[in-house]
C-alpha atoms as a PDB file:
ATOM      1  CA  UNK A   1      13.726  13.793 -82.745  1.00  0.00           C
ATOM      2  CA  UNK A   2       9.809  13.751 -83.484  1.00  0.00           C
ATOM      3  CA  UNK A   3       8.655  15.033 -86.935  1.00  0.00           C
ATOM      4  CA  UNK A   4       6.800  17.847 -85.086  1.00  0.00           C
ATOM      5  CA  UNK A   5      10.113  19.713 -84.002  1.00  0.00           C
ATOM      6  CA  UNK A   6      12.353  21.564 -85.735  1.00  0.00           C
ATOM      7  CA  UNK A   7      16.052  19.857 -86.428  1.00  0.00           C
ATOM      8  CA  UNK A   8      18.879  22.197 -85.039  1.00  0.00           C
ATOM      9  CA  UNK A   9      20.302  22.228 -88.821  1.00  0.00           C
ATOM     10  CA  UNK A  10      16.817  23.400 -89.753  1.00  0.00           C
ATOM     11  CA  UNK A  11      16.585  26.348 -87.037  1.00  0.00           C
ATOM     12  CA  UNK A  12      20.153  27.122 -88.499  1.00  0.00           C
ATOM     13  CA  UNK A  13      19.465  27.138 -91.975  1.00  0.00           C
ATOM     14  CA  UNK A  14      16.082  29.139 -91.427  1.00  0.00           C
ATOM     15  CA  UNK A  15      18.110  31.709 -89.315  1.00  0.00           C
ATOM     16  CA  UNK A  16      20.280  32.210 -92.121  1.00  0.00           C
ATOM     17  CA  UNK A  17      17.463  32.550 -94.371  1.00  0.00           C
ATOM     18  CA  UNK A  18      16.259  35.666 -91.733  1.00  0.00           C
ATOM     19  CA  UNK A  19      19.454  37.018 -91.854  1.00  0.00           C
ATOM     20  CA  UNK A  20      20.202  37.142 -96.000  1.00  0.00           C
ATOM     21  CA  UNK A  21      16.212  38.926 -96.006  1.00  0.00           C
ATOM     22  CA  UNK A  22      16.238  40.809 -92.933  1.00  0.00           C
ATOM     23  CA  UNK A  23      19.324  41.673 -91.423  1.00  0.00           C
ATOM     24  CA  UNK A  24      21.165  44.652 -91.078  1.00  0.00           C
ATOM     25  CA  UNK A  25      17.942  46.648 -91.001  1.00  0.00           C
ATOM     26  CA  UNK A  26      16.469  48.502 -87.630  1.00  0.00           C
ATOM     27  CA  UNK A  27      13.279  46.929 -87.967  1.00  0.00           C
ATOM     28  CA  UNK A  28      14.795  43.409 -87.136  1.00  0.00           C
ATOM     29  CA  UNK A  29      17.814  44.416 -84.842  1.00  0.00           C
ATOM     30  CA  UNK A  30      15.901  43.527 -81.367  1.00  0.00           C
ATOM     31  CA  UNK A  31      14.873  40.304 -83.131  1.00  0.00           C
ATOM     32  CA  UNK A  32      18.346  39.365 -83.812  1.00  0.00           C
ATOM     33  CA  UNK A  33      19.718  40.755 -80.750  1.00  0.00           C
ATOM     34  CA  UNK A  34      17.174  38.534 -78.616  1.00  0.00           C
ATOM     35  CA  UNK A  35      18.379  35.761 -81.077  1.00  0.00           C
ATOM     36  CA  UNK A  36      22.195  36.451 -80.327  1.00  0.00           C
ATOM     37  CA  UNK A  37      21.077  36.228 -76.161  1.00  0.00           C
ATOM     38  CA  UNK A  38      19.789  33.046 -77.000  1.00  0.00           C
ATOM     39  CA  UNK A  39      22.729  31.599 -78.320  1.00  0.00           C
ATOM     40  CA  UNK A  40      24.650  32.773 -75.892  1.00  0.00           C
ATOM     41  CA  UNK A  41      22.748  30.975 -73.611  1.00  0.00           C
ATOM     42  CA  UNK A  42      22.925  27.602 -75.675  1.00  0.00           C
ATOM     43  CA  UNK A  43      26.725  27.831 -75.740  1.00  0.00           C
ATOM     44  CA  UNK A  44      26.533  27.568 -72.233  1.00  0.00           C
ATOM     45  CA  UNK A  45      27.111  31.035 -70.827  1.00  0.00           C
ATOM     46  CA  UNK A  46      25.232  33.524 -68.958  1.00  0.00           C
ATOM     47  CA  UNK A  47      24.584  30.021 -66.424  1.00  0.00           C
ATOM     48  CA  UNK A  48      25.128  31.643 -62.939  1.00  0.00           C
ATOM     49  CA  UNK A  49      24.020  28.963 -61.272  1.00  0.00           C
ATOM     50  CA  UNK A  50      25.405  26.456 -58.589  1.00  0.00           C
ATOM     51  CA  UNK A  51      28.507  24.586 -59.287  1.00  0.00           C
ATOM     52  CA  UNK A  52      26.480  21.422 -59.686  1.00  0.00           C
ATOM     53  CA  UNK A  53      24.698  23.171 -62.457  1.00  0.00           C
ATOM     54  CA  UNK A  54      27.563  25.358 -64.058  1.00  0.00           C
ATOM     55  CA  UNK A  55      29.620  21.611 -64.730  1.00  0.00           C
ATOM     56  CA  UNK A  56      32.097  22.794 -62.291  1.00  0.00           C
ATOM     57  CA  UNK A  57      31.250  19.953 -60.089  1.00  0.00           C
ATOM     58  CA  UNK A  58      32.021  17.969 -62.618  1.00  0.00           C
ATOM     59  CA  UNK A  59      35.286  19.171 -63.013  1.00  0.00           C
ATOM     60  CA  UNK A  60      36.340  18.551 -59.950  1.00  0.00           C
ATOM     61  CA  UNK A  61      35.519  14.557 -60.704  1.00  0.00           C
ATOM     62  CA  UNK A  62      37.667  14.890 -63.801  1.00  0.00           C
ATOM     63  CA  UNK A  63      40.326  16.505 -61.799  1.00  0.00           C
ATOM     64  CA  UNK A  64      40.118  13.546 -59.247  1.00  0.00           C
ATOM     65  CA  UNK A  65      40.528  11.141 -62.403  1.00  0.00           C
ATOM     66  CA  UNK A  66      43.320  12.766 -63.443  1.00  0.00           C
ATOM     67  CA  UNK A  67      45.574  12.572 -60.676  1.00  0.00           C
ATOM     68  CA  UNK A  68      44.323   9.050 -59.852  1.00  0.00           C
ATOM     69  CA  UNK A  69      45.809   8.090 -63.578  1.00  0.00           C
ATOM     70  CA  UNK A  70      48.614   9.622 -62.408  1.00  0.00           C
ATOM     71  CA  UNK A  71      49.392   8.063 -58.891  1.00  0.00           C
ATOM     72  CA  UNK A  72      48.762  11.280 -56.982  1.00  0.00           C
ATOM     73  CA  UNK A  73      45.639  11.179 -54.780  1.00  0.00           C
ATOM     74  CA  UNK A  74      46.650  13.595 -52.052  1.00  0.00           C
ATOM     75  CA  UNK A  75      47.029  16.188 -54.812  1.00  0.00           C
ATOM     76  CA  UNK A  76      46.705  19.718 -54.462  1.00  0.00           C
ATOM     77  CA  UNK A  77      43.964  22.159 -54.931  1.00  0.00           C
ATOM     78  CA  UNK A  78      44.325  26.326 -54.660  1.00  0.00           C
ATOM     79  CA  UNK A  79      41.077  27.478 -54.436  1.00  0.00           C
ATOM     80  CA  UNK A  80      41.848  31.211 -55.027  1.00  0.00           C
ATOM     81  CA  UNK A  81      39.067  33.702 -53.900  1.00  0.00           C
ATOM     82  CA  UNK A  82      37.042  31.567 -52.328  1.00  0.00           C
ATOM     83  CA  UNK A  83      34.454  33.655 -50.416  1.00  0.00           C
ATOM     84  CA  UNK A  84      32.851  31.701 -48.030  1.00  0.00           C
ATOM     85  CA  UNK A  85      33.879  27.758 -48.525  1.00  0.00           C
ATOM     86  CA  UNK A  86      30.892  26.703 -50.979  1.00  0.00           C
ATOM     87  CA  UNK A  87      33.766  25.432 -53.593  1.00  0.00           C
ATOM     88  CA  UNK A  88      36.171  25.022 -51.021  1.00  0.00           C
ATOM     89  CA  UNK A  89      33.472  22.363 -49.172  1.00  0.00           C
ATOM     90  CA  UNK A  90      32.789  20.430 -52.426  1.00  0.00           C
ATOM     91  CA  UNK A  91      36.348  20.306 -53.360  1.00  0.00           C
ATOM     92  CA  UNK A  92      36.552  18.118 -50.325  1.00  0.00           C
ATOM     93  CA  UNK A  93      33.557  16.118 -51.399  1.00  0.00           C
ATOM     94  CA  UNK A  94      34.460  15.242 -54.610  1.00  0.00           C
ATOM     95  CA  UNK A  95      38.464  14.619 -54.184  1.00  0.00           C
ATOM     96  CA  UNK A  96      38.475  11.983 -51.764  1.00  0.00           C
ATOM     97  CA  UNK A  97      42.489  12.840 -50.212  1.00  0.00           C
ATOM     98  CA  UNK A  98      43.306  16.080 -52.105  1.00  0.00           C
ATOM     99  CA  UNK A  99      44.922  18.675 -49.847  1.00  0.00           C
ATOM    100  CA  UNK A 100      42.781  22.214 -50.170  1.00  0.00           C
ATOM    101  CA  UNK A 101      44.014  25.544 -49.601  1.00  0.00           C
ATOM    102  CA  UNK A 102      41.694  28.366 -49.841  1.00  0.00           C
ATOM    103  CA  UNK A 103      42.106  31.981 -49.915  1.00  0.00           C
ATOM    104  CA  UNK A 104      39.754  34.797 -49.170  1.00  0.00           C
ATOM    105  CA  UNK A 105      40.747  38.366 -48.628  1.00  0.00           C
ATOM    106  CA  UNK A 106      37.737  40.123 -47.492  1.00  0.00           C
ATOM    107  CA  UNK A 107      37.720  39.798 -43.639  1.00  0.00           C
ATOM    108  CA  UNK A 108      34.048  39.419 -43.745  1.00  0.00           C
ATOM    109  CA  UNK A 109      33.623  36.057 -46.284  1.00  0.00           C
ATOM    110  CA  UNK A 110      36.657  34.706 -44.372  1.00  0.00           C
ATOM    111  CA  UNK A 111      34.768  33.931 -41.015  1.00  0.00           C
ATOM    112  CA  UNK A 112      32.536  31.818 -42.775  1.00  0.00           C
ATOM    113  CA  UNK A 113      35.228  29.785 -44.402  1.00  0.00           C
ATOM    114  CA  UNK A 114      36.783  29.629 -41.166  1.00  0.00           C
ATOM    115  CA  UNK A 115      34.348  27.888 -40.021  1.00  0.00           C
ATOM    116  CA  UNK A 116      34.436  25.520 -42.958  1.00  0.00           C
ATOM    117  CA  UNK A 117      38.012  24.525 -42.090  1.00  0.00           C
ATOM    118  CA  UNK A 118      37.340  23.758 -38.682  1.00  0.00           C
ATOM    119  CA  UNK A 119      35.339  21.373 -39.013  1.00  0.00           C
ATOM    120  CA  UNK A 120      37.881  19.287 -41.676  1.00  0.00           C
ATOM    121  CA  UNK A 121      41.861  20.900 -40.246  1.00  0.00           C
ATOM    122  CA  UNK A 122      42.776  17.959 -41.886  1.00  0.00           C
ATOM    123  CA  UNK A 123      42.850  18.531 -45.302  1.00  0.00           C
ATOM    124  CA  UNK A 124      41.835  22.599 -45.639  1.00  0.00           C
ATOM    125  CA  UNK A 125      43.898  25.197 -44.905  1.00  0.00           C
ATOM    126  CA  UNK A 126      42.513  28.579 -44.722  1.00  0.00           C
ATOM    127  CA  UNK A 127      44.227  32.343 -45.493  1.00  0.00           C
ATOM    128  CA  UNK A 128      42.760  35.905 -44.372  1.00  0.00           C
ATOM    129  CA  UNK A 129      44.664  36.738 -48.374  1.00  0.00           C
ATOM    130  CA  UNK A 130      43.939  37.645 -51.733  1.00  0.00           C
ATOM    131  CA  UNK A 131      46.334  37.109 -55.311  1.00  0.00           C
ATOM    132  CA  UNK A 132      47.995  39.846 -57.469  1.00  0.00           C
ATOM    133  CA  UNK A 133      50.993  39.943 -59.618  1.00  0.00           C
ATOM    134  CA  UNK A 134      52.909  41.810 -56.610  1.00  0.00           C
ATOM    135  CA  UNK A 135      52.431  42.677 -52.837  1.00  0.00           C
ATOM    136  CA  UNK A 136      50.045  44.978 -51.608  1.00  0.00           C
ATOM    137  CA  UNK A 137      47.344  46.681 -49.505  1.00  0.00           C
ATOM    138  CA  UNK A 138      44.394  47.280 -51.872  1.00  0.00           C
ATOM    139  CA  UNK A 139      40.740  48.450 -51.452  1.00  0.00           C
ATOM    140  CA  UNK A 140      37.999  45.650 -52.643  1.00  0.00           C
ATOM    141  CA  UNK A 141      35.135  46.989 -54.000  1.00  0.00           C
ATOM    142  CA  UNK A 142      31.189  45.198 -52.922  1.00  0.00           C
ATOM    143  CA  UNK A 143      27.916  46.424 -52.961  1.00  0.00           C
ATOM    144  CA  UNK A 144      27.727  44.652 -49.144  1.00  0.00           C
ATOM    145  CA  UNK A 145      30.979  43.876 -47.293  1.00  0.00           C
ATOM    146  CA  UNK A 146      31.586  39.398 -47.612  1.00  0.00           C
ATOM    147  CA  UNK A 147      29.766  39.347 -51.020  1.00  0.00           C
ATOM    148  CA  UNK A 148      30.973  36.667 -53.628  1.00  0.00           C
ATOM    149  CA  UNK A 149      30.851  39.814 -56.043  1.00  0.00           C
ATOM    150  CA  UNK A 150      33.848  42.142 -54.360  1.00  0.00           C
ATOM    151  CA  UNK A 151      36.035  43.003 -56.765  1.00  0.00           C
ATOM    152  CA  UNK A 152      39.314  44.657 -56.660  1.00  0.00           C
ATOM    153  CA  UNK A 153      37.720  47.313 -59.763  1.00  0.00           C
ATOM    154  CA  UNK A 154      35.042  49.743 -58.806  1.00  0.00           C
ATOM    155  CA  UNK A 155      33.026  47.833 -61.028  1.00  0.00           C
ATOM    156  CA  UNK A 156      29.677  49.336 -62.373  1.00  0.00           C
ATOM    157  CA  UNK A 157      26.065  49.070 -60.643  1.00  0.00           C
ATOM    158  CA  UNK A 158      23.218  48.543 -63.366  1.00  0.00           C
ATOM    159  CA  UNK A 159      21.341  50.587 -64.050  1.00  0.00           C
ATOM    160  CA  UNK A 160      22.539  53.397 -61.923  1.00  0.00           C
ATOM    161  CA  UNK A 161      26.021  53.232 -63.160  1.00  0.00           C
ATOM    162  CA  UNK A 162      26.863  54.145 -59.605  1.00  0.00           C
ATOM    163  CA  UNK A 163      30.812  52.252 -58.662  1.00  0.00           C
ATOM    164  CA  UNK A 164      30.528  49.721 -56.106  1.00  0.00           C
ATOM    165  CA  UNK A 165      32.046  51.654 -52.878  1.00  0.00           C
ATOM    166  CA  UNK A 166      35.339  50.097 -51.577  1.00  0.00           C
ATOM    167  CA  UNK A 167      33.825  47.932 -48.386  1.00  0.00           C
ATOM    168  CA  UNK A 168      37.159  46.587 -47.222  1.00  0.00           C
ATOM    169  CA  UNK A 169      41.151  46.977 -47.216  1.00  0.00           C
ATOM    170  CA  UNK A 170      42.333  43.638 -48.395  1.00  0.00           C
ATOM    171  CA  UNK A 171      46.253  42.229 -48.712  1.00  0.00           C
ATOM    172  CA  UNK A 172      47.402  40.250 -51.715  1.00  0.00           C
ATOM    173  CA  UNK A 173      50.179  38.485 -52.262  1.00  0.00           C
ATOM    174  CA  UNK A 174      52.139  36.224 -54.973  1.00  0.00           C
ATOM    175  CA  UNK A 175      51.365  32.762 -55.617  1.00  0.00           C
ATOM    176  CA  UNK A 176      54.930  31.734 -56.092  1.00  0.00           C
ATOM    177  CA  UNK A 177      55.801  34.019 -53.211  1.00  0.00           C
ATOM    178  CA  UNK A 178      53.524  32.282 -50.866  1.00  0.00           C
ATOM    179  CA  UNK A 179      54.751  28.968 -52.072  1.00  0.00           C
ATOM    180  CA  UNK A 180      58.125  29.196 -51.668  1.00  0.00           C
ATOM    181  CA  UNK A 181      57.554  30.574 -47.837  1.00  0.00           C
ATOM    182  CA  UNK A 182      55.153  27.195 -47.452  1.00  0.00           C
ATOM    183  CA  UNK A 183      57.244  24.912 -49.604  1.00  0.00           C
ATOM    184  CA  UNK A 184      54.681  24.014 -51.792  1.00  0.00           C
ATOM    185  CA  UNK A 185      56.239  23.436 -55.612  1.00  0.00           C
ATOM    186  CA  UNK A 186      53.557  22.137 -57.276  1.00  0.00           C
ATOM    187  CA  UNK A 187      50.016  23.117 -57.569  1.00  0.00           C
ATOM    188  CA  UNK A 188      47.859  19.935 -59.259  1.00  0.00           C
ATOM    189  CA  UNK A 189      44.652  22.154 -59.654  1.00  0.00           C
ATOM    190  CA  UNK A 190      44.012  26.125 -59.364  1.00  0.00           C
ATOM    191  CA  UNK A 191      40.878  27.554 -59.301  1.00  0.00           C
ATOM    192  CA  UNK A 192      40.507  31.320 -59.718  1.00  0.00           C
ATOM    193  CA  UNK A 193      37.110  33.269 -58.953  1.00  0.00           C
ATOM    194  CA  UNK A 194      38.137  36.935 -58.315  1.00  0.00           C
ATOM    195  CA  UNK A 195      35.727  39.245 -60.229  1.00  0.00           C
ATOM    196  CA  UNK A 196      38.699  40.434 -63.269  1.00  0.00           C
ATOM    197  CA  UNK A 197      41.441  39.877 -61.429  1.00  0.00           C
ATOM    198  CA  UNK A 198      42.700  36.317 -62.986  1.00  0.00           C
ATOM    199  CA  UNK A 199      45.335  37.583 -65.352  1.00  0.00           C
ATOM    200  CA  UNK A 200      47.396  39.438 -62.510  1.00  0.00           C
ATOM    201  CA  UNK A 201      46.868  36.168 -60.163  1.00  0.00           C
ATOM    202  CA  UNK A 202      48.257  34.013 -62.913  1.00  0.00           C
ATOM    203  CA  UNK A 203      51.342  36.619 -63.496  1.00  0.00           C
ATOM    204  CA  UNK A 204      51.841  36.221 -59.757  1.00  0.00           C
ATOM    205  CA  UNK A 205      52.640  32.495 -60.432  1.00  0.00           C
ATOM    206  CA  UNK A 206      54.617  33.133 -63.805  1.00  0.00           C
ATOM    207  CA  UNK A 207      57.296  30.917 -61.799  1.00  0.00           C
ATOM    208  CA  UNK A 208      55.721  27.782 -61.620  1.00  0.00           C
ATOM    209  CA  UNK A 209      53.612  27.914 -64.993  1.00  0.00           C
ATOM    210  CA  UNK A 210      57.132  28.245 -66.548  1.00  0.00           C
ATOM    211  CA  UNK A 211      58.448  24.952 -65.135  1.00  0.00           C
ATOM    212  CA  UNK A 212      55.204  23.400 -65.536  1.00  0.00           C
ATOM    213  CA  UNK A 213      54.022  22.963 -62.296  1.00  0.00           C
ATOM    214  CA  UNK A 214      50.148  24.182 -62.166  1.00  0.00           C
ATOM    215  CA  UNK A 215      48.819  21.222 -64.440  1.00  0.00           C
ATOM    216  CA  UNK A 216      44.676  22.023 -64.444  1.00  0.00           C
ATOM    217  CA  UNK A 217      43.467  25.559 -64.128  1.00  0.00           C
ATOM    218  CA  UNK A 218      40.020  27.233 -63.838  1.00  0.00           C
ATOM    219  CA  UNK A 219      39.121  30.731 -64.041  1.00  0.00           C
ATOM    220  CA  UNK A 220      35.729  33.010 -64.704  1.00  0.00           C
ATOM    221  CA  UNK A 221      35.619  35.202 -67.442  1.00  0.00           C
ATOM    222  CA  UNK A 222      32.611  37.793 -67.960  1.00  0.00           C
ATOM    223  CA  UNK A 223      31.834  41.039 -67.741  1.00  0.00           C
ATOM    224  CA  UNK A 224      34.257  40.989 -64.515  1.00  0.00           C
ATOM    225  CA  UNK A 225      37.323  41.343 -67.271  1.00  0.00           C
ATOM    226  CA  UNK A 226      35.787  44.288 -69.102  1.00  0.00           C
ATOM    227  CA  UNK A 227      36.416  46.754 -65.417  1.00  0.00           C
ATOM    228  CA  UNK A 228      40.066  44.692 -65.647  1.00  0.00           C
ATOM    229  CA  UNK A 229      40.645  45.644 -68.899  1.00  0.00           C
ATOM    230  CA  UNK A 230      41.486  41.735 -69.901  1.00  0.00           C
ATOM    231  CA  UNK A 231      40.868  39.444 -72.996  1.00  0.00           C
ATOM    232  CA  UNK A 232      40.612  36.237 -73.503  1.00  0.00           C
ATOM    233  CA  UNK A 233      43.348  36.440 -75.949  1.00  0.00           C
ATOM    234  CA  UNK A 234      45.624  37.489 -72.977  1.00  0.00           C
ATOM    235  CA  UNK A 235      44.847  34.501 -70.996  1.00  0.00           C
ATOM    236  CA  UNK A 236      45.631  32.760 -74.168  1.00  0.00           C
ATOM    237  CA  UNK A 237      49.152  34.007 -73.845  1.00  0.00           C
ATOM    238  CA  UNK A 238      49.671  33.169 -70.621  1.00  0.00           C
ATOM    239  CA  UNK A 239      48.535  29.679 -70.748  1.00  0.00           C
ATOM    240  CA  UNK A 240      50.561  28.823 -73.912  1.00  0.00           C
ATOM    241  CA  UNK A 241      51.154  24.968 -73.751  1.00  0.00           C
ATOM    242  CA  UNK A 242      47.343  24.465 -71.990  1.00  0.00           C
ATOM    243  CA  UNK A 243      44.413  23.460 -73.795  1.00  0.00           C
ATOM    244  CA  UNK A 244      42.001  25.563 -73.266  1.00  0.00           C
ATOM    245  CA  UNK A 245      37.905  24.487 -72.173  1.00  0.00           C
ATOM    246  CA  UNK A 246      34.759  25.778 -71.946  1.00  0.00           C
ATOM    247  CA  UNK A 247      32.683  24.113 -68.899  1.00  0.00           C
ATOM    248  CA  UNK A 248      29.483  23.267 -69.921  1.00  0.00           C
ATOM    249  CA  UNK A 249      26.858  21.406 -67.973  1.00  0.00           C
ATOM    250  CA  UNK A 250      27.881  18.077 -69.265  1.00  0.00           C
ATOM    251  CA  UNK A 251      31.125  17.884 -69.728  1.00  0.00           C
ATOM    252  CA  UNK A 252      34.360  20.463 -71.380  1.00  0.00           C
ATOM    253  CA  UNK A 253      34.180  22.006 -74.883  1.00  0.00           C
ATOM    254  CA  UNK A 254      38.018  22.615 -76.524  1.00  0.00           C
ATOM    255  CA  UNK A 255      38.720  25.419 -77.958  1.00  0.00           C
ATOM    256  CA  UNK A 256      40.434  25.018 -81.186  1.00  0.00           C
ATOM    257  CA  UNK A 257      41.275  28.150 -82.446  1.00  0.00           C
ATOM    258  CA  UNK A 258      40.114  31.592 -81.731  1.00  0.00           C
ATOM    259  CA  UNK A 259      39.013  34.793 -83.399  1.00  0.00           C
ATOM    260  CA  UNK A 260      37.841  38.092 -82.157  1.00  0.00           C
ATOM    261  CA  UNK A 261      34.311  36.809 -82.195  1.00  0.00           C
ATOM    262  CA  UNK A 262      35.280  34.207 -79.109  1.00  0.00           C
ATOM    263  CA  UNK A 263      35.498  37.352 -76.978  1.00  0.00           C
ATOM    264  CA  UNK A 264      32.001  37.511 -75.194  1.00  0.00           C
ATOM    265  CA  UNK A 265      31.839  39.274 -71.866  1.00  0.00           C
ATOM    266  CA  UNK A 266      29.469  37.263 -70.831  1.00  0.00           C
ATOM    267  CA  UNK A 267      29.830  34.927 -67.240  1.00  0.00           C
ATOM    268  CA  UNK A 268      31.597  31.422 -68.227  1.00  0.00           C
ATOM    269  CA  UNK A 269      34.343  29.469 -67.110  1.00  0.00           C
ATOM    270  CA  UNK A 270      37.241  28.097 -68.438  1.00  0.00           C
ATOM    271  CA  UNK A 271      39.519  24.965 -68.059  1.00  0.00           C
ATOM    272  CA  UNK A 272      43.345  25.305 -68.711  1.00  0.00           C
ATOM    273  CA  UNK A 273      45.071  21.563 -69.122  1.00  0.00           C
ATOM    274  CA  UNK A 274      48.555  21.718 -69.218  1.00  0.00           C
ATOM    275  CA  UNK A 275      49.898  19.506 -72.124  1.00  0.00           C
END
């Protein structure tokens, strides 16, 4: 650190020095509420980015360590909602044997992961399917028809406020249904990226995280969950006996305890470690 810049304890302290004088007062709020963006931003959310520059390919290196630790290289991956392959394709990259299945409901995104699969049948399996907490035929909800941004919720178009029209009729199914018809028991790693959905996609597999057989999982959590009408304190409850991460660009952040202050709508991911 050069004398010329500020230490972070520094920034901190002087920030608190802003707040004692200034805060609470009209005159300051934009200040402070460009301040709060800010540090939002620092914690590591609000990065929409690629998953080389969210951490999450980094994650999948740290899955592939785990289950090399643990004798298991042809592990398992659910990659649940996965659009048109992007994740699916580095999943394959980074975890040199793991077996991939990827699922995709909207009929549109799931031609291009089609194509993904064909060109490795080996170790990707493709299904024209999205995940609930029970069967059904539901609409999904896009501003264009294939966009990573359909959402089962008629979520919210800034700064119209207009609902994003239902593009597509979708089916969804159970995890542990669909396992048990593929005999699949365990799954080593989960990923879940459907726009608010997560918590009825993880009650859909209420099965196997009983008996402790999903050991690492990732989900989104944003503004996606506000449409859903989900907390973080619910996923929380689900996941008791994880460890729960924030992925950050370098690496995972625990989680140590939680307040009502630790629920930001704002786009992040999580990772759940089974302990």
């Amino acid at each position: 650190m050069t004398q010329d810049r500020l230490s972070q304890d520094e920034i901190f302290q002087a920030l608190c020095r802003l707040a004692d004088e200034s805060g609470g007062k009209a005159g300051s709020h934009d200040f402070f509420r460009a301040v709060h963006r800010q540090a939002l931003r620092g914690m590591g959310l609000s990065n929409d980015a690629t998953i080389a520059e969210t951490g999450e390919t980094g994650v999948l290196r740290y899955v592939q360590s785990v289950m090399t630790r643990k004798g298991r290289p042809d592990f398992v991956i659910f990659d649940v909602g996965a659009n048109v392959g992007t994740y699916s394709r580095a999943a394959l990259d980074a975890c040199g044997q793991a077996r991939v299945y990827a699922f995709e409901p909207s009929a549109v995104a799931f031609r291009s992961l089609a194509a993904v699969a064909a060109e490795r049948p080996d170790r990707l399996s493709v299904f024209n399917i999205g995940f609930s907490d029970h069967r059904a035929i539901a609409s999904l909800h896009a501003a264009d028809a294939g966009s990573a941004l359909g959402s089962l919720y008629a979520r919210r178009i800034a700064p119209s406020g207009d609902a994003f029209p239902a593009s597509e009729t979708v089916r969804l199914e159970r995890i542990d249904d669909f396992c048990d018809a593929n005999g699949i028991d365990r799954i080593d790693f989960l990923k879940i990226d459907v726009e608010g959905h997560e918590i009825a996609v993880l009650n859909g597999a209420a099965d196997r995280l009983r008996r402790g057989c999903i050991d690492i999982i990732q989900f989104e959590f944003g503004g996606c969950n506000i449409d859903s009408r989900s907390f973080l304190r619910d996923f929380i409850r689900i996941l008791d006996g994880y460890s729960l991460c924030r992925i950050l660009k370098d690496g995972l952040y625990q989680l140590t305890s939680f307040s009502d202050l630790d629920e930001i709508f704002s786009y992040q991911n999580f990772l759940a470690i089974r302990q």
